[in-house]
Protein backbone atom coordinates (compact mmCIF):
# COMPACT_ATOMS: atom_id res chain seq x y z
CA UNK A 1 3.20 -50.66 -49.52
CA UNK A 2 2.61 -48.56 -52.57
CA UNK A 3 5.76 -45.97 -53.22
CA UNK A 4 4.46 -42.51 -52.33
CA UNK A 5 2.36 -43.72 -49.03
CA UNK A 6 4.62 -41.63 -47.01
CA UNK A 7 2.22 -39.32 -45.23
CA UNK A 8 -0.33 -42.48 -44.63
CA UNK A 9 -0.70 -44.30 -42.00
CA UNK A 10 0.16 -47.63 -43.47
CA UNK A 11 3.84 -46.43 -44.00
CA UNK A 12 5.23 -47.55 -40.35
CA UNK A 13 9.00 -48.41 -40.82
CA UNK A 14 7.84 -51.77 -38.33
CA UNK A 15 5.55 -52.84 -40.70
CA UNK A 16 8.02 -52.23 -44.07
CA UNK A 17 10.13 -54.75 -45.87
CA UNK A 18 13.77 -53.28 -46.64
CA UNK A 19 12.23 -52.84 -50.36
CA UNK A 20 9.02 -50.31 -49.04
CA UNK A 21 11.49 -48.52 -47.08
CA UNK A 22 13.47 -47.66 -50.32
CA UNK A 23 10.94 -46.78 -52.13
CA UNK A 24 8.81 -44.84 -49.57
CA UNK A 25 12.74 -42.81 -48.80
CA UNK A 26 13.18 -42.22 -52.76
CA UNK A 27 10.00 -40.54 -52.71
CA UNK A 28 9.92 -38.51 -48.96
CA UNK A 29 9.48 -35.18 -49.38
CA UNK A 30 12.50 -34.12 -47.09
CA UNK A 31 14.48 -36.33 -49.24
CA UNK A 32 13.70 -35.17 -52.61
CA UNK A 33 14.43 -31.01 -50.81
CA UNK A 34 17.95 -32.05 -49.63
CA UNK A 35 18.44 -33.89 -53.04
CA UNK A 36 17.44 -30.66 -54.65
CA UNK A 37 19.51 -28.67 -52.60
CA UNK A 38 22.68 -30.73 -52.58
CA UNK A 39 21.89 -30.54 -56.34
CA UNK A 40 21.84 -26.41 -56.51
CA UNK A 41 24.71 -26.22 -54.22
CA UNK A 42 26.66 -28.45 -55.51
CA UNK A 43 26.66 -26.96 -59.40
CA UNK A 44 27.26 -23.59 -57.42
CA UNK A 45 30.50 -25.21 -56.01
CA UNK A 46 31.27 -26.82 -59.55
CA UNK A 47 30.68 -23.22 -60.82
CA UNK A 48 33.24 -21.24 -58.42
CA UNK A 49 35.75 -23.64 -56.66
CA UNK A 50 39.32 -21.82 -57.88
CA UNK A 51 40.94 -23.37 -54.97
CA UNK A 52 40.32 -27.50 -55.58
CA UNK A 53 43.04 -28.50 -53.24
CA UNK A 54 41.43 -26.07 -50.24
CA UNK A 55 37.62 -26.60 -51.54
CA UNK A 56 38.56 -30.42 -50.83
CA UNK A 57 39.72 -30.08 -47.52
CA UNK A 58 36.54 -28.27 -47.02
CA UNK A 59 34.00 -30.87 -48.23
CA UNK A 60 35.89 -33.52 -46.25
CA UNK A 61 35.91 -31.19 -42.57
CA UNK A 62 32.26 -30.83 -43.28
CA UNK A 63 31.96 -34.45 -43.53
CA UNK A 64 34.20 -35.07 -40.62
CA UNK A 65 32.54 -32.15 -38.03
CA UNK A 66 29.10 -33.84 -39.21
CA UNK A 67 28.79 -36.65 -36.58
CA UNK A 68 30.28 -34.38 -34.04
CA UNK A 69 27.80 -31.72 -34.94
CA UNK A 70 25.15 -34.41 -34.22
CA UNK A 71 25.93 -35.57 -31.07
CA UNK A 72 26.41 -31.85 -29.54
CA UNK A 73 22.65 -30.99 -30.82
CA UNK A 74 21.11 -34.81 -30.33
CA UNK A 75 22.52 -34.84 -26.55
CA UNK A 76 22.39 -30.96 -25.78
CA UNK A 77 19.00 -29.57 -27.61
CA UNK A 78 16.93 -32.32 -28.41
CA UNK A 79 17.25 -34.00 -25.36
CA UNK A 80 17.31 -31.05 -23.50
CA UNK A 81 15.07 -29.11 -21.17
CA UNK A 82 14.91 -25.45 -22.74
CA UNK A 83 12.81 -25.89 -25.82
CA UNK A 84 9.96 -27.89 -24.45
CA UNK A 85 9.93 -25.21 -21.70
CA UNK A 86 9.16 -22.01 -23.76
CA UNK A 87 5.76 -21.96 -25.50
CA UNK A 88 7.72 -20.19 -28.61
CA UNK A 89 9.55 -23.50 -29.34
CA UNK A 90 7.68 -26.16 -27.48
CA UNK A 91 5.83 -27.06 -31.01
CA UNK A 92 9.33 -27.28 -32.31
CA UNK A 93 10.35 -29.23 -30.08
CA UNK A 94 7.48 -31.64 -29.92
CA UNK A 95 8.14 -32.16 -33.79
CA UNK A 96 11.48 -32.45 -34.26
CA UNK A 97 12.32 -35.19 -31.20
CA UNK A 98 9.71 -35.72 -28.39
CA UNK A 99 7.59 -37.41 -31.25
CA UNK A 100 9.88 -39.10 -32.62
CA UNK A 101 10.78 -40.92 -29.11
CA UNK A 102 7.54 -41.61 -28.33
CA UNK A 103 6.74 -43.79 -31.46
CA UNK A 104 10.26 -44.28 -33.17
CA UNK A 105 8.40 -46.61 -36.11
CA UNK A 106 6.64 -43.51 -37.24
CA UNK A 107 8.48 -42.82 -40.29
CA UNK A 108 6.17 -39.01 -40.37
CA UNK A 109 8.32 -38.15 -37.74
CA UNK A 110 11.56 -39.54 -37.77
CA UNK A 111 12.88 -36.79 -40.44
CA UNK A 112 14.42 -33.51 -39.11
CA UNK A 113 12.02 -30.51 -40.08
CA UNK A 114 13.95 -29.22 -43.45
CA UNK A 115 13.39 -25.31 -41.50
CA UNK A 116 15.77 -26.50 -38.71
CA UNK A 117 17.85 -28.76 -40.30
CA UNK A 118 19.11 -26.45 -43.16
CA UNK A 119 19.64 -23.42 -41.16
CA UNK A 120 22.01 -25.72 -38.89
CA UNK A 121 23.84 -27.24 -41.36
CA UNK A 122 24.98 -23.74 -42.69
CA UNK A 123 25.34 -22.58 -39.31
CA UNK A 124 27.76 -25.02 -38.83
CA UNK A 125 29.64 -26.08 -42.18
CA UNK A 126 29.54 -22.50 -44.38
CA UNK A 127 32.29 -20.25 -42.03
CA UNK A 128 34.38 -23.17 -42.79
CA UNK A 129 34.39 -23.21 -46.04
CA UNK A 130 34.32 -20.25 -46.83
CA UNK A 131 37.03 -19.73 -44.37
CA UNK A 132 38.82 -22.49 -46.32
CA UNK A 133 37.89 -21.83 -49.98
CA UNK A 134 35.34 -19.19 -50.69
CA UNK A 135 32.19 -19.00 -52.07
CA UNK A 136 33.12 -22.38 -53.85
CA UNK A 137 34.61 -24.19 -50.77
CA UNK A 138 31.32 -22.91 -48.83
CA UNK A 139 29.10 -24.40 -51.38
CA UNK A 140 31.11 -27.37 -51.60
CA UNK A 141 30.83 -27.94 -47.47
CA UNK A 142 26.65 -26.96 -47.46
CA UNK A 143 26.41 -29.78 -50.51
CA UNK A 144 28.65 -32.26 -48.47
CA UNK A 145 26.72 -31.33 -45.15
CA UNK A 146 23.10 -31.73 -46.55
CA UNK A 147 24.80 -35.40 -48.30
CA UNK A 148 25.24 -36.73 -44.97
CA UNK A 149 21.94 -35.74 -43.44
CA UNK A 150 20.74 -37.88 -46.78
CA UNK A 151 23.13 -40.82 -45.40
CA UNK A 152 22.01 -40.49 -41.81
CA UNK A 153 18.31 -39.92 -42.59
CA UNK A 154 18.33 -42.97 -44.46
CA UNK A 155 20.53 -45.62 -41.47
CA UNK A 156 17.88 -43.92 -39.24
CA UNK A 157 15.15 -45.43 -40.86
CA UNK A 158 16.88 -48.75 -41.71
CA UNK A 159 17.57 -48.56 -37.87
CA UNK A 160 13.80 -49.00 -37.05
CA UNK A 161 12.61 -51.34 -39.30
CA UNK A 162 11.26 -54.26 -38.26
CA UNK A 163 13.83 -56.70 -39.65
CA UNK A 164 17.25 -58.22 -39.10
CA UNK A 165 20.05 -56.76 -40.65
CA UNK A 166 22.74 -58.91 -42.72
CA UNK A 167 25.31 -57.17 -42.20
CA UNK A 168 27.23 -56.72 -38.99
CA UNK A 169 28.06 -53.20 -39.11
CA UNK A 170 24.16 -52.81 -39.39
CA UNK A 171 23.44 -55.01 -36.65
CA UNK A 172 25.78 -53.20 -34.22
CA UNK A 173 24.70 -49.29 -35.35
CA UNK A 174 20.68 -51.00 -34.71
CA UNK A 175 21.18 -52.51 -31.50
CA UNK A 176 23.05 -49.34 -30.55
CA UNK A 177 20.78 -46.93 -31.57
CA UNK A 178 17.34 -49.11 -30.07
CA UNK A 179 18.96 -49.47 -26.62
CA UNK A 180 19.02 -45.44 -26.97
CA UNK A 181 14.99 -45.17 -27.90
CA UNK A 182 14.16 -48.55 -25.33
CA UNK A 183 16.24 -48.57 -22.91
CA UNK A 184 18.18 -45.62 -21.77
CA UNK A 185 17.93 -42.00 -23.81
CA UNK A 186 20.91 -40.96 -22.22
CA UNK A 187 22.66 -43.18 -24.04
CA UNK A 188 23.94 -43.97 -27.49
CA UNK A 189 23.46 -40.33 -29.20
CA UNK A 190 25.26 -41.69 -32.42
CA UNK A 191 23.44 -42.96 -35.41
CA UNK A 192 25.94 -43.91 -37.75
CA UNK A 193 29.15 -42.65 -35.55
CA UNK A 194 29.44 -43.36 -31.85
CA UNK A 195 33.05 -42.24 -31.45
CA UNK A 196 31.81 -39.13 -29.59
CA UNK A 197 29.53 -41.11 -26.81
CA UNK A 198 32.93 -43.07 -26.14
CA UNK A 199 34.64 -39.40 -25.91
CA UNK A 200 31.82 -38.38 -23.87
CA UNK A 201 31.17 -41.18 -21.73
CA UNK A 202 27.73 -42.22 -22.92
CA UNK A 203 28.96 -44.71 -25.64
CA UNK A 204 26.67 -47.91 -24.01
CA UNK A 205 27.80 -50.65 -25.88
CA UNK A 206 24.99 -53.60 -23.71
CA UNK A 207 22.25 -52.01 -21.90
CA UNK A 208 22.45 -55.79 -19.83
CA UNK A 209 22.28 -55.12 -15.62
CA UNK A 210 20.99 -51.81 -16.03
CA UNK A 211 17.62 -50.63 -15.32
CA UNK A 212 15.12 -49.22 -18.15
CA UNK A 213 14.87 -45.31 -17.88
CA UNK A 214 11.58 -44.37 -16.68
CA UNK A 215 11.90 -41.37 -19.24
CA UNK A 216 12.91 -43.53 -22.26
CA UNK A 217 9.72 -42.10 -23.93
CA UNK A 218 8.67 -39.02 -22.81
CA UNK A 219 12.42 -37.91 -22.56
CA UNK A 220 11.83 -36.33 -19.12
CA UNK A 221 8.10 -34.29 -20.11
CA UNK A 222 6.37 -36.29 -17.88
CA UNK A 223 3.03 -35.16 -16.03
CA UNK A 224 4.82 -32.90 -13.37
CA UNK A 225 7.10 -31.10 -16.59
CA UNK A 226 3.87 -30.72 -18.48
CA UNK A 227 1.87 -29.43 -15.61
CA UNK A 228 4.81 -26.61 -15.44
CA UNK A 229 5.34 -25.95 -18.92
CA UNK A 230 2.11 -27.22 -20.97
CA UNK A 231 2.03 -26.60 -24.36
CA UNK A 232 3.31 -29.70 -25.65
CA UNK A 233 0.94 -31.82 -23.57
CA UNK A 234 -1.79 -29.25 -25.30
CA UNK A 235 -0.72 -30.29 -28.69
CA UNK A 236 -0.35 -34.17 -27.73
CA UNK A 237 -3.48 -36.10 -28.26
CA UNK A 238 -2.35 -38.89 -26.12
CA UNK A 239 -0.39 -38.74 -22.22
CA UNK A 240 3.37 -39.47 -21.70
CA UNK A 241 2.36 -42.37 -19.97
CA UNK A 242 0.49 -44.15 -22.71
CA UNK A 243 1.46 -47.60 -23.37
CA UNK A 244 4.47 -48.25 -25.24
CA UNK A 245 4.68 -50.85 -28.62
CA UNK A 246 7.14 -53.60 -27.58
CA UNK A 247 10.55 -53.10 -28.76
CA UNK A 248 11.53 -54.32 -32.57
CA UNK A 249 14.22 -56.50 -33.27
């Protein structure tokens, strides 16, 4: 696959070598924003940090509250009910996770939207830097915050490709992760982190003895949710109950 195919229908992570995936990534337009922000911020935090020791600590709690921050939204929003049931945010909503679950290979819609993933990050990491450090600590935490959405984008993608990993920690973090898209979405929020589904109680660790959620791709919009609350079925040219590609390795 030719490096800037991203928006084609060709680039499918299941049909990618290790090597396209890099080079389609380097070249994603959400990539190249948060690379430009992280960029911005992080010369702003260069610029003012007066407080290293503090402005530290506040890079590193953004860093730490990250996978946290993940799991609360993944489990609470995404795979919620509320957004799919107001027509204000049921687009939203479709975008940024129901199509993502029902083709997980589509590497169009595996990114966060950059209009709901920004906002959150400073929702989340700036009061604590600033908090922390000031305007420098703040900028510090938005550059660290917006570095690991860059690190988790990218194991998300690796994640779906169609190949075996070499390493173990890979292996695990894939075989977690699929069991959450193939086998029970009420599992495994985690992408790079699954400390919180332990916490939580929906760390699954083998999916073996337990049934297949009927849900697993529609994540609970099925036909009587969409004859209730339709505008995602309007703006879905194909039914929940469409056949499903066979699960990757």
């Amino acid at each position: 696959m030719r490096a800037g195919a991203w928006n084609t229908e060709s680039n499918r992570l299941d049909r990618m070598s290790f090597g396209d995936l890099i080079r389609a990534f380097l070249v994603h337009p959400s990539v190249l924003a948060y690379a430009a922000v992280a960029a911005v911020t992080g010369v702003i935090a260069a610029m003012t940090i007066d407080q290293p020791l503090r402005a530290g600590v506040a890079i590193l709690l953004a860093a730490l509250i990250y996978p946290f921050a993940w799991y609360v939204l993944h489990r609470f929003v995404l795979h919620g009910t509320l957004l799919y049931k107001h027509p204000a945010t049921a687009r939203l909503w479709k975008r940024i996770h129901y199509d993502h679950h029902q083709d997980p290979r589509d590497l169009r819609v595996l990114f966060g939207a950059l209009y709901t993933t920004l906002p959150t990050i400073g929702i989340i990491v700036l009061p604590v830097g600033y908090l922390l450090a000031g305007v420098g600590g703040a900028a510090g935490a938005f550059t660290s915050g917006v570095v690991m959405t860059i690190v988790y984008e990218f194991f998300h993608c690796v994640q779906h490709l169609n190949t075996a990993p070499r390493s173990k920690f890979l292996t695990r973090i894939k075989r977690l992760h699929l069991a959450h898209h193939y086998h029970d979405e009420n599992a495994n929020f985690g992408i790079i982190d699954f400390g919180w589904d332990r916490v939580f109680g929906t760390y699954r660790d083998s999916m073996r003895g337990r049934p297949r959620s009927a849900t697993v791709f529609n994540l609970g919009y099925d036909e009587t949710m969409a004859a209730r609350y339709p505008w995602v079925a309007r703006l879905t040219p194909q039914p929940a109950a469409a056949e499903r590609p066979a699960k990757t390795s």
